[in-house]
PDB file of N, CA and C in Angstrom:
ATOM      1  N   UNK A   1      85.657  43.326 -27.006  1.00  0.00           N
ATOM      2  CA  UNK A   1      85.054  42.056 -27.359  1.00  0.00           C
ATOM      3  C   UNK A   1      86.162  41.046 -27.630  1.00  0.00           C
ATOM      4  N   UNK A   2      86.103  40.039 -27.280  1.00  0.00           N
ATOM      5  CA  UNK A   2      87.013  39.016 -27.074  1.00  0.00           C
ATOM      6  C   UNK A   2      86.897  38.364 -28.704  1.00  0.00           C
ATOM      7  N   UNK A   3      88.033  37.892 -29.370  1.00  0.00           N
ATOM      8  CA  UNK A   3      88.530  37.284 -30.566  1.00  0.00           C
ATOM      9  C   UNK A   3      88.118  35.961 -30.338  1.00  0.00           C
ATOM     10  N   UNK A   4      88.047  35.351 -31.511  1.00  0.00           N
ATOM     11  CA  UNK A   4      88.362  33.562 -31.467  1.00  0.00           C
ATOM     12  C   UNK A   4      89.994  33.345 -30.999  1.00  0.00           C
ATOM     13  N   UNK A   5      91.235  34.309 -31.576  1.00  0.00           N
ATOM     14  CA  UNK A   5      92.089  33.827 -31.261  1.00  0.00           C
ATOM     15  C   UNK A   5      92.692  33.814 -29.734  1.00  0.00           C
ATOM     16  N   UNK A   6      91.951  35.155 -28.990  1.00  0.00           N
ATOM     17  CA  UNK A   6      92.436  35.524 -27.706  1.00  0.00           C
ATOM     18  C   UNK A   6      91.128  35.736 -26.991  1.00  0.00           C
ATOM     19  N   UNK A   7      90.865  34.826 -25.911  1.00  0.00           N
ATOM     20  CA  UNK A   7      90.134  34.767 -24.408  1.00  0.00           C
ATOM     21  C   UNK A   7      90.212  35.705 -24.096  1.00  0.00           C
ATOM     22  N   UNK A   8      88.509  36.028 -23.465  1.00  0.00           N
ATOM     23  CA  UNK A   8      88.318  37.623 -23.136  1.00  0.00           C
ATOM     24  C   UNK A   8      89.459  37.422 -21.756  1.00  0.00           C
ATOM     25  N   UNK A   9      89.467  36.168 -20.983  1.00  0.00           N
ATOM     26  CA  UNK A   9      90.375  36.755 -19.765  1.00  0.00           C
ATOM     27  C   UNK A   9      91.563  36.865 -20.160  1.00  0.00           C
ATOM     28  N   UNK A  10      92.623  36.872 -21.062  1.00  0.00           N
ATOM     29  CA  UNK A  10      93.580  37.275 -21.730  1.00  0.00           C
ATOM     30  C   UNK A  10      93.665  39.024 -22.002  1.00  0.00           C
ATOM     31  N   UNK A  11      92.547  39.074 -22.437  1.00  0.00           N
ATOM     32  CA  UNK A  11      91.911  40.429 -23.029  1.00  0.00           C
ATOM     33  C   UNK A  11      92.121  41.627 -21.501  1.00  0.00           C
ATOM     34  N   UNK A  12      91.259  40.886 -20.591  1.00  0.00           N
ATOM     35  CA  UNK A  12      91.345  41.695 -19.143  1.00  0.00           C
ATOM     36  C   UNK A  12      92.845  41.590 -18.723  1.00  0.00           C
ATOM     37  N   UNK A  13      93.335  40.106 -18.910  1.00  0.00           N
ATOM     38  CA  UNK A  13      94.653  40.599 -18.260  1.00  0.00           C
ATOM     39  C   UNK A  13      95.432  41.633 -18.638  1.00  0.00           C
ATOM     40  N   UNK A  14      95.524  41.328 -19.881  1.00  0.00           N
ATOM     41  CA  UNK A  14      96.458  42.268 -20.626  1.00  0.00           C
ATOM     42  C   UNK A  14      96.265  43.835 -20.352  1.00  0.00           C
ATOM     43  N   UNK A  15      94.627  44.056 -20.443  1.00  0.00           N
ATOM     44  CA  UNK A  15      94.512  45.305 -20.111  1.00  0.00           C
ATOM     45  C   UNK A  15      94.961  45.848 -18.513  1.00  0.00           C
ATOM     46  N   UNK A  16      94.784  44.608 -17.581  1.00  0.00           N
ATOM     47  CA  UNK A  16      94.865  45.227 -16.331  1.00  0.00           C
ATOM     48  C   UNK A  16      96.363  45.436 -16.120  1.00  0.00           C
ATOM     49  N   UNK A  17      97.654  44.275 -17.162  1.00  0.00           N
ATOM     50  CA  UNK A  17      98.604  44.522 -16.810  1.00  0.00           C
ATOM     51  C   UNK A  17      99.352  46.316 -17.562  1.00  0.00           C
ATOM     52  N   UNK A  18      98.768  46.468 -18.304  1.00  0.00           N
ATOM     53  CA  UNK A  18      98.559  48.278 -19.120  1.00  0.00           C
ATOM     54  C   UNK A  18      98.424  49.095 -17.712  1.00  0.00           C
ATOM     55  N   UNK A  19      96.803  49.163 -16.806  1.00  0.00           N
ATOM     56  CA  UNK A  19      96.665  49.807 -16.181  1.00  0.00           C
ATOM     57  C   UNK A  19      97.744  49.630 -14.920  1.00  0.00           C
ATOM     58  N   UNK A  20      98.622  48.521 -14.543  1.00  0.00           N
ATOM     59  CA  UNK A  20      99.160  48.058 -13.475  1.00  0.00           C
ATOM     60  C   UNK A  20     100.813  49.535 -13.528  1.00  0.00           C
ATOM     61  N   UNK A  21     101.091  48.912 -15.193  1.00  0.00           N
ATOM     62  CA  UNK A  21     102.077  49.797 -15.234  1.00  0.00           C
ATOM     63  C   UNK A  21     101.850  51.470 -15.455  1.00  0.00           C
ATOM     64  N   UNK A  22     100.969  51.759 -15.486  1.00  0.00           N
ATOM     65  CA  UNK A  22     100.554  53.511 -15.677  1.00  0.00           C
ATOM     66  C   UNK A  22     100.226  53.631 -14.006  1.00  0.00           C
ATOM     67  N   UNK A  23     100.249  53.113 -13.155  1.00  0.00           N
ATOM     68  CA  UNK A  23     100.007  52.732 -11.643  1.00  0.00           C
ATOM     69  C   UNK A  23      98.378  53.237 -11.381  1.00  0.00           C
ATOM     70  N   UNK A  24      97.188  52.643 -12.314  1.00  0.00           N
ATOM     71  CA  UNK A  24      96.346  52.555 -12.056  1.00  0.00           C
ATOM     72  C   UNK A  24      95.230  51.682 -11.333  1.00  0.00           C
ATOM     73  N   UNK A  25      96.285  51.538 -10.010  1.00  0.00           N
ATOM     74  CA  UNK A  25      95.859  49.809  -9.314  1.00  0.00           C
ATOM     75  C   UNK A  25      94.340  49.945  -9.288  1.00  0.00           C
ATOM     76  N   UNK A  26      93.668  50.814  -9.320  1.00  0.00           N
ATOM     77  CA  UNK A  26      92.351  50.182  -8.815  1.00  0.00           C
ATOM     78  C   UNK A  26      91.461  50.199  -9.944  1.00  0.00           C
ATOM     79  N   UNK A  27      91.944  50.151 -11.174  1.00  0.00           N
ATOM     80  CA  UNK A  27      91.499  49.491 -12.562  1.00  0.00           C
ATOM     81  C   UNK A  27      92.118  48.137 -12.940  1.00  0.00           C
ATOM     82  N   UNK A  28      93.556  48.504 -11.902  1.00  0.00           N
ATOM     83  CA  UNK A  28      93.881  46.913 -12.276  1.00  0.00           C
ATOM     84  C   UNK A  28      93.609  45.798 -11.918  1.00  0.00           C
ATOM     85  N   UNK A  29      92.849  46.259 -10.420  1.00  0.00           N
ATOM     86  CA  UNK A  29      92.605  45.300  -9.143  1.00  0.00           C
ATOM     87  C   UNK A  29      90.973  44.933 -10.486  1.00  0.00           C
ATOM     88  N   UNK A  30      90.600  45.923 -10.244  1.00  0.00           N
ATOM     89  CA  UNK A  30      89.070  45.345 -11.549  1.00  0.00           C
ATOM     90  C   UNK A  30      89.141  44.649 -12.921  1.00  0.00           C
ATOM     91  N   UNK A  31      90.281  44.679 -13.254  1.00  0.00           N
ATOM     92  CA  UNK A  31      90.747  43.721 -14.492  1.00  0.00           C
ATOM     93  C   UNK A  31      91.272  42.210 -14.481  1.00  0.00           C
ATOM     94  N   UNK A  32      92.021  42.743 -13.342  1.00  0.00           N
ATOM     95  CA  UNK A  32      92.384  41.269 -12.985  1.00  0.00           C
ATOM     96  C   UNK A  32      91.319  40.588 -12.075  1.00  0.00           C
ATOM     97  N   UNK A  33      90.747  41.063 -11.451  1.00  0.00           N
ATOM     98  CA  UNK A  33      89.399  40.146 -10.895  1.00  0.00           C
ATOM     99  C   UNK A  33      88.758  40.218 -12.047  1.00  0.00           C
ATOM    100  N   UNK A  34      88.074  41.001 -12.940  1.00  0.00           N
ATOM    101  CA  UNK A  34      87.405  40.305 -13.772  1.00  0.00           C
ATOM    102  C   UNK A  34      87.942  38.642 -14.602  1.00  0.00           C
ATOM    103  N   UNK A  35      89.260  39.678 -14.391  1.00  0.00           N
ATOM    104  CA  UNK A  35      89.587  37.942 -15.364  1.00  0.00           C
ATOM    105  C   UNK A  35      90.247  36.724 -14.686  1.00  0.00           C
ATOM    106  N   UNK A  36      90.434  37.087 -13.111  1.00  0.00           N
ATOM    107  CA  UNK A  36      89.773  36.181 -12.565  1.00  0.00           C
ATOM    108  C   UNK A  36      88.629  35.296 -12.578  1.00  0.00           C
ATOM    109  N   UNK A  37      87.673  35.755 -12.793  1.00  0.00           N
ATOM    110  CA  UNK A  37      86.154  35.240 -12.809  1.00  0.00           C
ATOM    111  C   UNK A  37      86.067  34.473 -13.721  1.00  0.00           C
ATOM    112  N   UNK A  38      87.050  34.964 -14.831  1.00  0.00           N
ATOM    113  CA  UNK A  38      86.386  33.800 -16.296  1.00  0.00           C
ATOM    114  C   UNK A  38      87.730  32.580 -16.106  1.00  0.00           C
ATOM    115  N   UNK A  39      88.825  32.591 -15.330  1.00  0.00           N
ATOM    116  CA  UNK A  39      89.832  31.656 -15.092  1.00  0.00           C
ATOM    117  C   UNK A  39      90.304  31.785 -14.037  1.00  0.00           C
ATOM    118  N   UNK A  40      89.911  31.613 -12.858  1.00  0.00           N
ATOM    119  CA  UNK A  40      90.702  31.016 -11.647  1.00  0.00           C
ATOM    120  C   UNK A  40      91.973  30.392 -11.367  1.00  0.00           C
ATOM    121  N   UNK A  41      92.087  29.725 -12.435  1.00  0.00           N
ATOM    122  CA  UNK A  41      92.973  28.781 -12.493  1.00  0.00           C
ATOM    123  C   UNK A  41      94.683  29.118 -12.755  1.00  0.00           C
ATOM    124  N   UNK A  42      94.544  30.362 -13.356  1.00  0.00           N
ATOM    125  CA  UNK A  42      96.216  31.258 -13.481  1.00  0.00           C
ATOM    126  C   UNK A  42      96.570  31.898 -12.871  1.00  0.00           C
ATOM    127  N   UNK A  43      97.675  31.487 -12.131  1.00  0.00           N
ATOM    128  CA  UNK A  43      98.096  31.616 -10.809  1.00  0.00           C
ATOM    129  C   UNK A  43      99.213  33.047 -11.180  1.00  0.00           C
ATOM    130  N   UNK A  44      99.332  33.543 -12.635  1.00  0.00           N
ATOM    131  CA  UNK A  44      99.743  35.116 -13.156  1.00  0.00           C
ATOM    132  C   UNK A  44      98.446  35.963 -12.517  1.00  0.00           C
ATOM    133  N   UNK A  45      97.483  35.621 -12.734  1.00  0.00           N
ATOM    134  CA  UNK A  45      96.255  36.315 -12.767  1.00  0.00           C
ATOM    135  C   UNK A  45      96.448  37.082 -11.066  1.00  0.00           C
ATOM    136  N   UNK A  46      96.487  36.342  -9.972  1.00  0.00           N
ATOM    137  CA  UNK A  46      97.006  36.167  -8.824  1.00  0.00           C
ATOM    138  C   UNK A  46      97.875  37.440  -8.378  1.00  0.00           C
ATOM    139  N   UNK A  47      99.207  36.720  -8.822  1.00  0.00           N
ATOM    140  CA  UNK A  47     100.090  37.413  -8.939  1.00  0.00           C
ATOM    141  C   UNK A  47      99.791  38.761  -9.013  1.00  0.00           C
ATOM    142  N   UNK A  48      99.620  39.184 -10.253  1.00  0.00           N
ATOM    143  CA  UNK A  48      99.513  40.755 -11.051  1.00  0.00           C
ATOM    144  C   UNK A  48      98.479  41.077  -9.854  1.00  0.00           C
ATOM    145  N   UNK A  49      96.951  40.305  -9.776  1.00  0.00           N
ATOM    146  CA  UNK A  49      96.480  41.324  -8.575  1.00  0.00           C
ATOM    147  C   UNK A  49      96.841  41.532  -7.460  1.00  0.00           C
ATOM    148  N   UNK A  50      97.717  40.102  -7.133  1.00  0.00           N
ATOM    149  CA  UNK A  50      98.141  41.041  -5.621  1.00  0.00           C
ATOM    150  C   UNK A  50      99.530  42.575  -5.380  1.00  0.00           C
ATOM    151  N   UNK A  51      99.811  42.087  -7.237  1.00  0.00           N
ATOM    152  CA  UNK A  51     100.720  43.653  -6.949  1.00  0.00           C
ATOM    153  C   UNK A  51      99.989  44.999  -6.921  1.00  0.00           C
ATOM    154  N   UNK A  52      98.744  44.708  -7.724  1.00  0.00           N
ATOM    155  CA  UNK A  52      97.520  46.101  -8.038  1.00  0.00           C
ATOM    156  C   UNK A  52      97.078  46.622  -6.288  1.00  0.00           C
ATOM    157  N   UNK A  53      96.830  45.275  -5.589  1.00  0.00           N
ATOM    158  CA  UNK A  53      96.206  45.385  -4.109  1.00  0.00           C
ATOM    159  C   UNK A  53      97.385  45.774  -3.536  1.00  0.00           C
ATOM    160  N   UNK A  54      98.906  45.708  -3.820  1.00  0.00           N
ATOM    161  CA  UNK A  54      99.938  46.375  -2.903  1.00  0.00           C
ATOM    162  C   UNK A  54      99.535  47.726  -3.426  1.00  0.00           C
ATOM    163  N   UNK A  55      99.280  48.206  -4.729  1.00  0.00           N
ATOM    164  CA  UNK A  55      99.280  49.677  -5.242  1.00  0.00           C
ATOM    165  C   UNK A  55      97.909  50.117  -4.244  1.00  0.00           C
ATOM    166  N   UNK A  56      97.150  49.679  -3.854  1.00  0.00           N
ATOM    167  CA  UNK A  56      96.158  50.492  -3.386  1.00  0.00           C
ATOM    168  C   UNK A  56      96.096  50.405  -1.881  1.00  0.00           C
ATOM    169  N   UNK A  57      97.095  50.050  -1.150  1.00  0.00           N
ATOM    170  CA  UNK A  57      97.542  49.194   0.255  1.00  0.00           C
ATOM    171  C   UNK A  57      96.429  48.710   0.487  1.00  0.00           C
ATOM    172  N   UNK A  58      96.321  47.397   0.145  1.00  0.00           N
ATOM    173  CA  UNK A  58      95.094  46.300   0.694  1.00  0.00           C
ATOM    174  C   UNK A  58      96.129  45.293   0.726  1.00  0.00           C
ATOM    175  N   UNK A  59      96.587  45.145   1.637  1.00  0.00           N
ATOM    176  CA  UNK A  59      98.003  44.416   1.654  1.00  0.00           C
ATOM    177  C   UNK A  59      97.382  43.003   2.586  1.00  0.00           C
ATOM    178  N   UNK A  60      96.485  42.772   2.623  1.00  0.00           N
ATOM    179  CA  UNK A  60      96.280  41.585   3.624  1.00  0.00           C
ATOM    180  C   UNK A  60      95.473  41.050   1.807  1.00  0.00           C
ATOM    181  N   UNK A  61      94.625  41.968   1.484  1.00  0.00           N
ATOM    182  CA  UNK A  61      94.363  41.077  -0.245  1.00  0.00           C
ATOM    183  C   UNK A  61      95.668  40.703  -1.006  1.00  0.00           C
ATOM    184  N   UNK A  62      96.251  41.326  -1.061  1.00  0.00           N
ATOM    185  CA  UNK A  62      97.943  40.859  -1.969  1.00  0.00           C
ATOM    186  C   UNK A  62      98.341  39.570  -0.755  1.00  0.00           C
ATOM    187  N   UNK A  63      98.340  39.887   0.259  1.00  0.00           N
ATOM    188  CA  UNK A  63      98.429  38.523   1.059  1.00  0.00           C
ATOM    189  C   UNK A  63      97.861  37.188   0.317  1.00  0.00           C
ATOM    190  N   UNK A  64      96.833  37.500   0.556  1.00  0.00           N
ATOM    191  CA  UNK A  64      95.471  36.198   0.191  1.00  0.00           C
ATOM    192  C   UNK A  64      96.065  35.820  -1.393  1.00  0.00           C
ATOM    193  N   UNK A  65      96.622  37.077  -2.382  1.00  0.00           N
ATOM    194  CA  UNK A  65      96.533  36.430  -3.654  1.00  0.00           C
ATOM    195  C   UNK A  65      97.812  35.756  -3.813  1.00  0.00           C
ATOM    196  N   UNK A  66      98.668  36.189  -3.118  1.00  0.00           N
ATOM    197  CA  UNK A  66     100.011  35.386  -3.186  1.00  0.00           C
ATOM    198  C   UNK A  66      99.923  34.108  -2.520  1.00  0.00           C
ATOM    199  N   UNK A  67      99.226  34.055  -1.410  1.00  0.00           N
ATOM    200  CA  UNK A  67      99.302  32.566  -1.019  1.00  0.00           C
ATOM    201  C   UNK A  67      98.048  31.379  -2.024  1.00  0.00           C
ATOM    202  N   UNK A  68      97.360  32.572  -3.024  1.00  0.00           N
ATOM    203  CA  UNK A  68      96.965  31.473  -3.463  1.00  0.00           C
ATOM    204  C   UNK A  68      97.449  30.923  -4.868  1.00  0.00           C
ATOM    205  N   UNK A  69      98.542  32.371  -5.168  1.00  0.00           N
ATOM    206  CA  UNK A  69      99.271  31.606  -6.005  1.00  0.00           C
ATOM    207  C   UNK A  69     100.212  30.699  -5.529  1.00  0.00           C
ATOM    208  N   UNK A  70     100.956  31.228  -4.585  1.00  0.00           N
ATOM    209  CA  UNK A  70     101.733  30.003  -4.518  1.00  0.00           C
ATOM    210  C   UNK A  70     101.196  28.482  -3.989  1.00  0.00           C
ATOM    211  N   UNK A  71      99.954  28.618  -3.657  1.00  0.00           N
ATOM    212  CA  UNK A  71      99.425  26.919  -3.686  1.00  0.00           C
ATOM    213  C   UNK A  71      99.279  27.165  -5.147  1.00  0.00           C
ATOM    214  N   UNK A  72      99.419  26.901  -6.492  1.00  0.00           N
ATOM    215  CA  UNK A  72      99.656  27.072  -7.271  1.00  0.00           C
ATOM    216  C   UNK A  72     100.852  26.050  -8.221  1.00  0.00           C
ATOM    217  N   UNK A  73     101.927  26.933  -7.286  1.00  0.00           N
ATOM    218  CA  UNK A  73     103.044  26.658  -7.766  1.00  0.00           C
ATOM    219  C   UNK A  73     104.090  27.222  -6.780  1.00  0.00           C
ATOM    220  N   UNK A  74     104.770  26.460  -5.717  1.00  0.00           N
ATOM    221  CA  UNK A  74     105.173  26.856  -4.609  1.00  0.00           C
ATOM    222  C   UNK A  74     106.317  27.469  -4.574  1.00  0.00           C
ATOM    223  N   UNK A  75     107.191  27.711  -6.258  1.00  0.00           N
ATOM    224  CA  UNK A  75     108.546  28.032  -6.498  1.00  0.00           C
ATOM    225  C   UNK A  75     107.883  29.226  -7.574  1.00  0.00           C
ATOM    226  N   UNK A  76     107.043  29.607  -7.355  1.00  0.00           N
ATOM    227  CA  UNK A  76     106.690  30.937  -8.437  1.00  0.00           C
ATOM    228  C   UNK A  76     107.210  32.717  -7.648  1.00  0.00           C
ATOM    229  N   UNK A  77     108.605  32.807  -8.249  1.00  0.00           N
ATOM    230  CA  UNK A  77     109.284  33.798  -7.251  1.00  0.00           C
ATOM    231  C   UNK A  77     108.066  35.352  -7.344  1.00  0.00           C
ATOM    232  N   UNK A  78     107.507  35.253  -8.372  1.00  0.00           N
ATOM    233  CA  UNK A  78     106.530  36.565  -8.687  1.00  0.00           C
ATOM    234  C   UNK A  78     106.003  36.557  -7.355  1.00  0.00           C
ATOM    235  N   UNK A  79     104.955  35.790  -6.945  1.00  0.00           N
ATOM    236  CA  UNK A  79     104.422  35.405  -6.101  1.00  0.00           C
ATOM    237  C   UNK A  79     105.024  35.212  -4.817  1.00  0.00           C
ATOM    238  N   UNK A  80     105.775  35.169  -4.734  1.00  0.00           N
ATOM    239  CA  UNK A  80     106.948  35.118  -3.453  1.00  0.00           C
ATOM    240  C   UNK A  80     107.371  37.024  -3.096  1.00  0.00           C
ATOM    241  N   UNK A  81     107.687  37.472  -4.681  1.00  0.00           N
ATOM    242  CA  UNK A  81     107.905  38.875  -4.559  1.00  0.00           C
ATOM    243  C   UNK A  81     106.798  39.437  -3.762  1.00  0.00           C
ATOM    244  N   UNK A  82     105.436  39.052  -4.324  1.00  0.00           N
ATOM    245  CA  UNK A  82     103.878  40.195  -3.876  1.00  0.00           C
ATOM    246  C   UNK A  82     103.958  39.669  -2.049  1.00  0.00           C
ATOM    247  N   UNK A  83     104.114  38.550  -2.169  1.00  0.00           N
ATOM    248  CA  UNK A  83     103.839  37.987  -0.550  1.00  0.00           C
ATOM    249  C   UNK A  83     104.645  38.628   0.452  1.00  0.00           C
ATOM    250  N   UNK A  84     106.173  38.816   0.341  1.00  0.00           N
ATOM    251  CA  UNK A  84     107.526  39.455   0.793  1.00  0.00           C
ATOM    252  C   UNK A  84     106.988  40.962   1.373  1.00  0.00           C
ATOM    253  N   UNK A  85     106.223  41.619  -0.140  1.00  0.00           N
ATOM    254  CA  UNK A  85     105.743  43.111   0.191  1.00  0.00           C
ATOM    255  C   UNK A  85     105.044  42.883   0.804  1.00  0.00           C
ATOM    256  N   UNK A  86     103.778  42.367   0.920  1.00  0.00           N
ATOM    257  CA  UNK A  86     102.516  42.382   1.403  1.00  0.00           C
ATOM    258  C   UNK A  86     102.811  41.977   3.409  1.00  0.00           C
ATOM    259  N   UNK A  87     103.518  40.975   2.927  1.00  0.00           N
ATOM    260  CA  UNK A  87     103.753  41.396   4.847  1.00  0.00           C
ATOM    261  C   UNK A  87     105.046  42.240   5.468  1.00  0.00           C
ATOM    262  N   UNK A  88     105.819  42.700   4.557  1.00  0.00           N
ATOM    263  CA  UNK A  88     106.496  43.945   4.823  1.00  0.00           C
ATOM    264  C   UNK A  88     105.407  45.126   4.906  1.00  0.00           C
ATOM    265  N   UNK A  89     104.885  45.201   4.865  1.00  0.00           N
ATOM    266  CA  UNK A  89     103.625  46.452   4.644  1.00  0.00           C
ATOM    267  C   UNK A  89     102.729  46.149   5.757  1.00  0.00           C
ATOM    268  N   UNK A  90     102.154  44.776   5.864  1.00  0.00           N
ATOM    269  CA  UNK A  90     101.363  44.983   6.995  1.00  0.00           C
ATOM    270  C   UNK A  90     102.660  44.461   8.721  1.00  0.00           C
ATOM    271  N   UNK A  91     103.523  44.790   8.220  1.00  0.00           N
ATOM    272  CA  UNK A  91     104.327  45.033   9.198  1.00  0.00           C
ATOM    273  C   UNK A  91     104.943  43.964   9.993  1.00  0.00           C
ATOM    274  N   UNK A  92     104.783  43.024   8.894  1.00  0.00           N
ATOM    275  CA  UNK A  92     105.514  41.193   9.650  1.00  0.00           C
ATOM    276  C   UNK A  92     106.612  41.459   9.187  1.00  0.00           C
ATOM    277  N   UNK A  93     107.514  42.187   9.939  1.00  0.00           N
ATOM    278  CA  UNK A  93     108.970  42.547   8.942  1.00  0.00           C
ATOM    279  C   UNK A  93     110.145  41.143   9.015  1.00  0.00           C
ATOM    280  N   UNK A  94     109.743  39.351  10.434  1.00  0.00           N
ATOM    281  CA  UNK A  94     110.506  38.763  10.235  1.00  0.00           C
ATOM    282  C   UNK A  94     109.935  37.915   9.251  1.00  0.00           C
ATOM    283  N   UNK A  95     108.650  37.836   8.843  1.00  0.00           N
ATOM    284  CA  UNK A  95     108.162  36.713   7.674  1.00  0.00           C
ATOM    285  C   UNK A  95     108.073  37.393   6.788  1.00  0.00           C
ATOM    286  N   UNK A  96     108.754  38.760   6.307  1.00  0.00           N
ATOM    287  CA  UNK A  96     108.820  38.987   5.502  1.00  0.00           C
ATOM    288  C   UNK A  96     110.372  38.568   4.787  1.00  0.00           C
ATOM    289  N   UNK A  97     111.282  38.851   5.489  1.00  0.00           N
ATOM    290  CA  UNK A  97     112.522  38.584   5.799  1.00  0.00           C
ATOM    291  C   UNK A  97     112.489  37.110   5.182  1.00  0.00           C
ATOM    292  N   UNK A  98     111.580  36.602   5.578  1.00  0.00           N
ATOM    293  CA  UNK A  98     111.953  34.844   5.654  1.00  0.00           C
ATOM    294  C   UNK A  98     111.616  34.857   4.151  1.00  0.00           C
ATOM    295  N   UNK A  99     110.084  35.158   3.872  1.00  0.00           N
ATOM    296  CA  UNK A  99     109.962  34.656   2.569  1.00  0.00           C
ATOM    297  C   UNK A  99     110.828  35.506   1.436  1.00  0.00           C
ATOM    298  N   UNK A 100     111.565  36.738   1.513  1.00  0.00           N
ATOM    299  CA  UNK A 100     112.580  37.237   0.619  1.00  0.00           C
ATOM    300  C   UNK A 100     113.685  36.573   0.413  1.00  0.00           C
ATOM    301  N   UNK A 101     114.211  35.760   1.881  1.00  0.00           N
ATOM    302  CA  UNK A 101     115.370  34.607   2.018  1.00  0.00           C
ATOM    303  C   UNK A 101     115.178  34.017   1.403  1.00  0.00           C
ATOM    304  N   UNK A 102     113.859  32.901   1.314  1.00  0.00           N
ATOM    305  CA  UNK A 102     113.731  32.090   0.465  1.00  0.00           C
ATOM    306  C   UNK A 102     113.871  32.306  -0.884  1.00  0.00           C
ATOM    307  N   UNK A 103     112.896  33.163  -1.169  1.00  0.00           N
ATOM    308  CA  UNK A 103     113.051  33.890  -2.893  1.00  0.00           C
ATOM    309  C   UNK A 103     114.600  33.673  -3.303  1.00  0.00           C
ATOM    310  N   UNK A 104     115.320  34.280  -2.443  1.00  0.00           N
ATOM    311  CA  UNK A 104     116.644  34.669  -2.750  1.00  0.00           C
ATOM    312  C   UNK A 104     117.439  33.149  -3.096  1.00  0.00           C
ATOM    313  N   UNK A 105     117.505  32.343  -2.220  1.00  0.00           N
ATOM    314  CA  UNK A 105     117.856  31.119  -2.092  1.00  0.00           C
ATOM    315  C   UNK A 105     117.455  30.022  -2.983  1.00  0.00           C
ATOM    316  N   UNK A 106     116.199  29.675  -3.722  1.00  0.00           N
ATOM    317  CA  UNK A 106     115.589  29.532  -4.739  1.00  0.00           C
ATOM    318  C   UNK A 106     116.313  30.085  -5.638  1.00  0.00           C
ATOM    319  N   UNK A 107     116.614  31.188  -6.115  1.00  0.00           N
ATOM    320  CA  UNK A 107     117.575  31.684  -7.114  1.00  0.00           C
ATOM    321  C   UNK A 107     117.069  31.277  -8.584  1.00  0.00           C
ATOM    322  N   UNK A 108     117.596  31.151  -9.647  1.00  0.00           N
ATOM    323  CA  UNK A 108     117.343  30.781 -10.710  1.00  0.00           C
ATOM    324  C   UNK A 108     116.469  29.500 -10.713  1.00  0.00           C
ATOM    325  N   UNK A 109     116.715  28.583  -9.894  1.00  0.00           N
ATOM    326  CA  UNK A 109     115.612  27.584 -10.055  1.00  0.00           C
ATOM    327  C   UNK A 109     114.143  27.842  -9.946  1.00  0.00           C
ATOM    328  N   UNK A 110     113.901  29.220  -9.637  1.00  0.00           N
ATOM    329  CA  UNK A 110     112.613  29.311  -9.042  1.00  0.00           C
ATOM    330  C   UNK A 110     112.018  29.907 -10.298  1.00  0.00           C
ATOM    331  N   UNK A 111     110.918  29.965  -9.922  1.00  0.00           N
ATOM    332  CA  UNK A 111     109.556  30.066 -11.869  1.00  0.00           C
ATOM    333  C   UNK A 111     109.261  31.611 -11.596  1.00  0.00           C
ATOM    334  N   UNK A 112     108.673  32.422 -12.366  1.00  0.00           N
ATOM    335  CA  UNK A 112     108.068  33.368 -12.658  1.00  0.00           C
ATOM    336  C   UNK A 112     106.941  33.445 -13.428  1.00  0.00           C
TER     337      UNK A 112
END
């Protein structure tokens, strides 16, 4: 049950980022879409699921969530990281290349 001080989608994230690291992606992929649902709008939320959807290879979904974080925030290297895997995996090994270049090149200026 969600606090006055902390948002139940806080509540899901947190939990899904618990299940993310015990590598329980497909509780995490359900945590973070849940708390998706109550905030769209956090482009972490994104992120974290498209690393849960690399854990369960749904790698064209970690696609979709990275590009919609990074319309987001187009220097968010997290999001650059999930995108890099996600088409290294579905086997775009030169746009994967490209967007790791970039990451790389971005360097400290880039957000997380």
């Amino acid at each position: 049950m969600a606090t006055l001080e902390q948002p139940r989608c806080d509540l899901l994230y947190s939990s899904g980022e618990t299940a993310l690291k015990e590598k329980r992606y497909e509780e995490a992929v359900e945590k973070f879409t849940a708390a998706l649902e109550e905030n769209d709008k956090n482009q972490h939320f994104f992120i974290k699921r498209g690393e849960a959807y690399v854990g369960v290879k749904e790698y064209t979904e970690a696609l979709n969530d990275a590009n919609r974080a990074l319309s987001m925030d187009p220097r968010s290297l997290g999001a650059i990281r999930v995108k890099g895997m996600a088409l290294f995996y579905l086997e775009e090994y030169e746009s994967a290349r490209s967007v790791f270049t970039e990451g790389i090149e971005m360097g400290s200026s880039g957000r997380y």
